[in-house]
C-alpha atoms as a PDB file:
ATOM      1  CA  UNK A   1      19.560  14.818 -15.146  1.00  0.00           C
ATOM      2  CA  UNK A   2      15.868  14.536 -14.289  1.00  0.00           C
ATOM      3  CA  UNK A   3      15.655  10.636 -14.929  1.00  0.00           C
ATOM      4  CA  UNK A   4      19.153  10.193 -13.499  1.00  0.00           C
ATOM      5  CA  UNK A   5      17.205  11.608  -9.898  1.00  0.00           C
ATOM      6  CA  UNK A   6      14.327   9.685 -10.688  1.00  0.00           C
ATOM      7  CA  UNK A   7      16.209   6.733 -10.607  1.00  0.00           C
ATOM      8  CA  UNK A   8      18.306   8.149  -7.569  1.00  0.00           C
ATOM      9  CA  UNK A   9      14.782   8.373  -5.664  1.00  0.00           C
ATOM     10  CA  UNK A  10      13.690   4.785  -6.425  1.00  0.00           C
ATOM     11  CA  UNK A  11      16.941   3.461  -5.728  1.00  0.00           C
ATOM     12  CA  UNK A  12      17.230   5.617  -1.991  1.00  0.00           C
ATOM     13  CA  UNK A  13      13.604   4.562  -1.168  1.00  0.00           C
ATOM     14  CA  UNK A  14      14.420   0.909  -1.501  1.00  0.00           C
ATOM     15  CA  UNK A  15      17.422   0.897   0.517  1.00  0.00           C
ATOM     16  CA  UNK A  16      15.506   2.645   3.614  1.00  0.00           C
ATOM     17  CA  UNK A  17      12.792   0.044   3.058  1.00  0.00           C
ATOM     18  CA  UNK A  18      16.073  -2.238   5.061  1.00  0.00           C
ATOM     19  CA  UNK A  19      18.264   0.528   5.998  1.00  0.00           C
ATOM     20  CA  UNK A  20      18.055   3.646   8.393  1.00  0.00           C
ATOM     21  CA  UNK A  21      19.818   5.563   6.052  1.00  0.00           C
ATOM     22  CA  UNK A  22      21.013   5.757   2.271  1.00  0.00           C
ATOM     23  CA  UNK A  23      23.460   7.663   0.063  1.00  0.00           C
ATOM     24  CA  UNK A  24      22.531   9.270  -2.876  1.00  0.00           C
ATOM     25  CA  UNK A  25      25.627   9.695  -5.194  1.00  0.00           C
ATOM     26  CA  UNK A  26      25.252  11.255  -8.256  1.00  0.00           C
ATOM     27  CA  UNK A  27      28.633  12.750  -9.808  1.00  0.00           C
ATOM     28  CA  UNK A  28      28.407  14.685 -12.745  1.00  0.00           C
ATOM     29  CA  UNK A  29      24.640  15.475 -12.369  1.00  0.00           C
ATOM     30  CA  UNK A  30      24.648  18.807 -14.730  1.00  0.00           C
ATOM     31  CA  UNK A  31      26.587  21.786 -15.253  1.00  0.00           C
ATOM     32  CA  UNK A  32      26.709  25.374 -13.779  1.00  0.00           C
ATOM     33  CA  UNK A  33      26.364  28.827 -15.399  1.00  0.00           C
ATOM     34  CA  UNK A  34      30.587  28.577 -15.454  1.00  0.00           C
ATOM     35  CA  UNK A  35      30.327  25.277 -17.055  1.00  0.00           C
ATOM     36  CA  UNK A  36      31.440  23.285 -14.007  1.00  0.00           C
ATOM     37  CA  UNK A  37      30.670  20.239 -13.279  1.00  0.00           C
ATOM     38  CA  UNK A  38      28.082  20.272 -10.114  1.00  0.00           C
ATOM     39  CA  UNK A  39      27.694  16.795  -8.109  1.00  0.00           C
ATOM     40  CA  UNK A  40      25.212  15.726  -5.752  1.00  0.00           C
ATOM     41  CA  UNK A  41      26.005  13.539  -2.480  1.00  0.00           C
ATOM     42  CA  UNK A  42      23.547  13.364   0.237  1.00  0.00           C
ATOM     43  CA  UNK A  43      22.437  10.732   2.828  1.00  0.00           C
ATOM     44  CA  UNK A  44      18.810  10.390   3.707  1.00  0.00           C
ATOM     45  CA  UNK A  45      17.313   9.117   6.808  1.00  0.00           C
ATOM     46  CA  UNK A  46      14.255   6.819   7.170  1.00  0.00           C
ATOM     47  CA  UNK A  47      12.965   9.694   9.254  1.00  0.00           C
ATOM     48  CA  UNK A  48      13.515  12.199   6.900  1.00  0.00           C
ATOM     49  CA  UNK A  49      12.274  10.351   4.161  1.00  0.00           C
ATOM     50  CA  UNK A  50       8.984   9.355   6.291  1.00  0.00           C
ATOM     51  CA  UNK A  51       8.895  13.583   7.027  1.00  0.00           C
ATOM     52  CA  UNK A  52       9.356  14.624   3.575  1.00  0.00           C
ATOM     53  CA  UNK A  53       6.419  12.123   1.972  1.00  0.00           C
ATOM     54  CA  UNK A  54       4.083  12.431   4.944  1.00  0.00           C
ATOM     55  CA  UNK A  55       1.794  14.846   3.059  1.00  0.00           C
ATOM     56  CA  UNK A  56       1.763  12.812   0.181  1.00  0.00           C
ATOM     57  CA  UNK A  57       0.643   9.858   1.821  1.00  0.00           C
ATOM     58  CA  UNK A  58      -2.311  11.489   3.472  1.00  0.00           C
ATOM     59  CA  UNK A  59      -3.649  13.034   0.321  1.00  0.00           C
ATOM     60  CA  UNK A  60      -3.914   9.031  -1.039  1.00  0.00           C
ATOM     61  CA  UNK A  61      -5.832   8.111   2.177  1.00  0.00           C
ATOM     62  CA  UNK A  62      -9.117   9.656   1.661  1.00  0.00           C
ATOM     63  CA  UNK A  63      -9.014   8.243  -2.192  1.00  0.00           C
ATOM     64  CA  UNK A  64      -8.051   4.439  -1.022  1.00  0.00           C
ATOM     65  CA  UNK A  65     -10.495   4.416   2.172  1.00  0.00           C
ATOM     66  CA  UNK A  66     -13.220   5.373  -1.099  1.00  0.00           C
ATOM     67  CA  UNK A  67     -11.973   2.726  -3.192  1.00  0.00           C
ATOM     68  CA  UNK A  68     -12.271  -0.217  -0.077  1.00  0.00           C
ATOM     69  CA  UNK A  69     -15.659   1.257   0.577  1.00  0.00           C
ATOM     70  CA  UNK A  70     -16.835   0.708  -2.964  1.00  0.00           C
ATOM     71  CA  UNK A  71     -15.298  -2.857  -3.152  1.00  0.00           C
ATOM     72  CA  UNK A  72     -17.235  -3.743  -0.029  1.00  0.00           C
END
């Protein structure tokens, strides 16, 4: 299930790279306490996308702005 996101992930942040939004389909994704089936669907906005990685970007901005400072 955790690759199967993974790949989900990859696959969603490509399509906003030329899209404002993208599904994210994944039936079957693992099973409840019951032993049903649980499935998820979701569509994900550019924006949201852009919200939910902001703090990741920063935290790689103070490591590459050290790394073009060292290569002159």
């Amino acid at each position: 299930a955790l690759q199967r996101l993974k790949e989900a992930a990859e696959r969603c942040k490509c399509d906003l790279s030329s899209a404002l939004s993208a599904e994210v389909n994944l039936p079957f994704l693992c099973m409840d306490a019951g032993g049903a089936p649980l499935h998820l669907q979701a569509t994900v906005t550019r924006a949201e996308f852009e919200r939910l990685t902001r703090g990741l970007v920063r935290r790689t901005l103070g490591p590459v702005r050290q790394c073009l400072r060292d290569a002159r």
